[in-house]
Protein backbone atom coordinates (compact mmCIF):
# COMPACT_ATOMS: atom_id res chain seq x y z
CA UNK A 1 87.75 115.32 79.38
CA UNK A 2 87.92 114.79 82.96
CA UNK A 3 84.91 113.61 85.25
CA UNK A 4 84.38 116.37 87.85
CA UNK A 5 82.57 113.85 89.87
CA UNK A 6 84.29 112.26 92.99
CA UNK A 7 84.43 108.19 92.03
CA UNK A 8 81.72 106.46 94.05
CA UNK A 9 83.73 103.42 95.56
CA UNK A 10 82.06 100.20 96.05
CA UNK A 11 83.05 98.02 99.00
CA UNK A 12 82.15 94.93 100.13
CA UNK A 13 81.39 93.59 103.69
CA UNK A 14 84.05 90.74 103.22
CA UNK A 15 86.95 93.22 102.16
CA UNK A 16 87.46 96.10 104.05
CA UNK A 17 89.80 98.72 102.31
CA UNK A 18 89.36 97.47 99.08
CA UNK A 19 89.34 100.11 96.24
CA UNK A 20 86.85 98.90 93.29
CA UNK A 21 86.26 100.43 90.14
CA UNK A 22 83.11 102.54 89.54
CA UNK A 23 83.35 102.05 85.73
CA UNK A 24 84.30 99.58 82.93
CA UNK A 25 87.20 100.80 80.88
CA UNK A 26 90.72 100.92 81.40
CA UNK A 27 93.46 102.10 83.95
CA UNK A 28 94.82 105.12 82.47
CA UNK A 29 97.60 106.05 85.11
CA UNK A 30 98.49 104.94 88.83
CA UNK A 31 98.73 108.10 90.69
CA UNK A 32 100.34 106.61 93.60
CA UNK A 33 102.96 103.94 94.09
CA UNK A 34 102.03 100.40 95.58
CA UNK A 35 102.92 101.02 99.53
CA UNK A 36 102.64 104.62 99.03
CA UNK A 37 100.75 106.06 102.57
CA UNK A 38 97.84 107.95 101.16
CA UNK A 39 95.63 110.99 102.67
CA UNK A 40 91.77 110.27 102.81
CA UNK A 41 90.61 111.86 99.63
CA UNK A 42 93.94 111.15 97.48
CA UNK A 43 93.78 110.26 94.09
CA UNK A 44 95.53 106.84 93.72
CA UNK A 45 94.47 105.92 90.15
CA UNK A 46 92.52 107.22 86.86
CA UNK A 47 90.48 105.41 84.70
CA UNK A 48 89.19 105.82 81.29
CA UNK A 49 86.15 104.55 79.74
CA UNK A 50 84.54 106.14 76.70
CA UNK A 51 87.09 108.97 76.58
CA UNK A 52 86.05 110.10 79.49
CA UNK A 53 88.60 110.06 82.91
CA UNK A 54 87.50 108.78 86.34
CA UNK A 55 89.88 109.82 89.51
CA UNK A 56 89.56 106.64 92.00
CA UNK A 57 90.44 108.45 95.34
CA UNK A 58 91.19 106.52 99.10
CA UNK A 59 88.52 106.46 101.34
CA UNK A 60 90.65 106.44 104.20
CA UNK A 61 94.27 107.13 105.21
CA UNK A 62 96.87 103.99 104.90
CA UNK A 63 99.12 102.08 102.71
CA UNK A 64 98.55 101.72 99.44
CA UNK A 65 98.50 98.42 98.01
CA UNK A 66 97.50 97.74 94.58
CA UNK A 67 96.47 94.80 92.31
CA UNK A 68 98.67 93.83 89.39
CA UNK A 69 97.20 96.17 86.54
CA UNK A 70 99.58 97.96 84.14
CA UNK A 71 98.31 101.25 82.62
CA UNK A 72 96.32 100.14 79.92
CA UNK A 73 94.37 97.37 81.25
CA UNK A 74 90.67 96.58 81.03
CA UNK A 75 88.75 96.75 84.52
CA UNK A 76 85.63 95.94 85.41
CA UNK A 77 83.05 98.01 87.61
CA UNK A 78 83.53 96.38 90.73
CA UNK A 79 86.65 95.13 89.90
CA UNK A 80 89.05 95.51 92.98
CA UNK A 81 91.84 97.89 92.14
CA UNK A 82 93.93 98.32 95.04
CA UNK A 83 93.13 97.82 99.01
CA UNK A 84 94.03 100.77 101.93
CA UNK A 85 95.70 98.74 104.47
CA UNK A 86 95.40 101.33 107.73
């Protein structure tokens, strides 16, 4: 089952570009590769929680750099992901 809701992204003042999960579960997949440029809108990672999948897309155009998370590990909502550097 797929979410057909976009993933509300929550930023914070102090970090610009950051990409922060919406839910508590786990990373399912990276859809793009750390220092991959990304379109505005892109889907750059899925996450699961309760069988249900979450696209996290980029807010912006940039460069893609992401946190050390292997598929499979637990996030936290608000948890920072990955950051769009522009």
């Amino acid at each position: 089952v797929r979410s057909s809701a976009a993933s509300d992204v929550y930023k914070r003042r102090d970090d610009a570009g950051a990409l922060l999960s919406p839910v508590t579960g786990s990373l399912a997949a990276w859809a793009a590769e750390d220092g991959a440029t990304v379109a505005a809108g892109q889907t750059v990672a899925v996450l699961e929680a309760m069988k249900t999948e979450t696209p996290v897309t980029a807010p912006a155009a940039g460069i893609l750099r992401r946190e050390a998370l292997a598929p499979g590990a637990g996030v936290a909502r608000g948890q920072r992901l990955a950051r769009i550097e522009s």
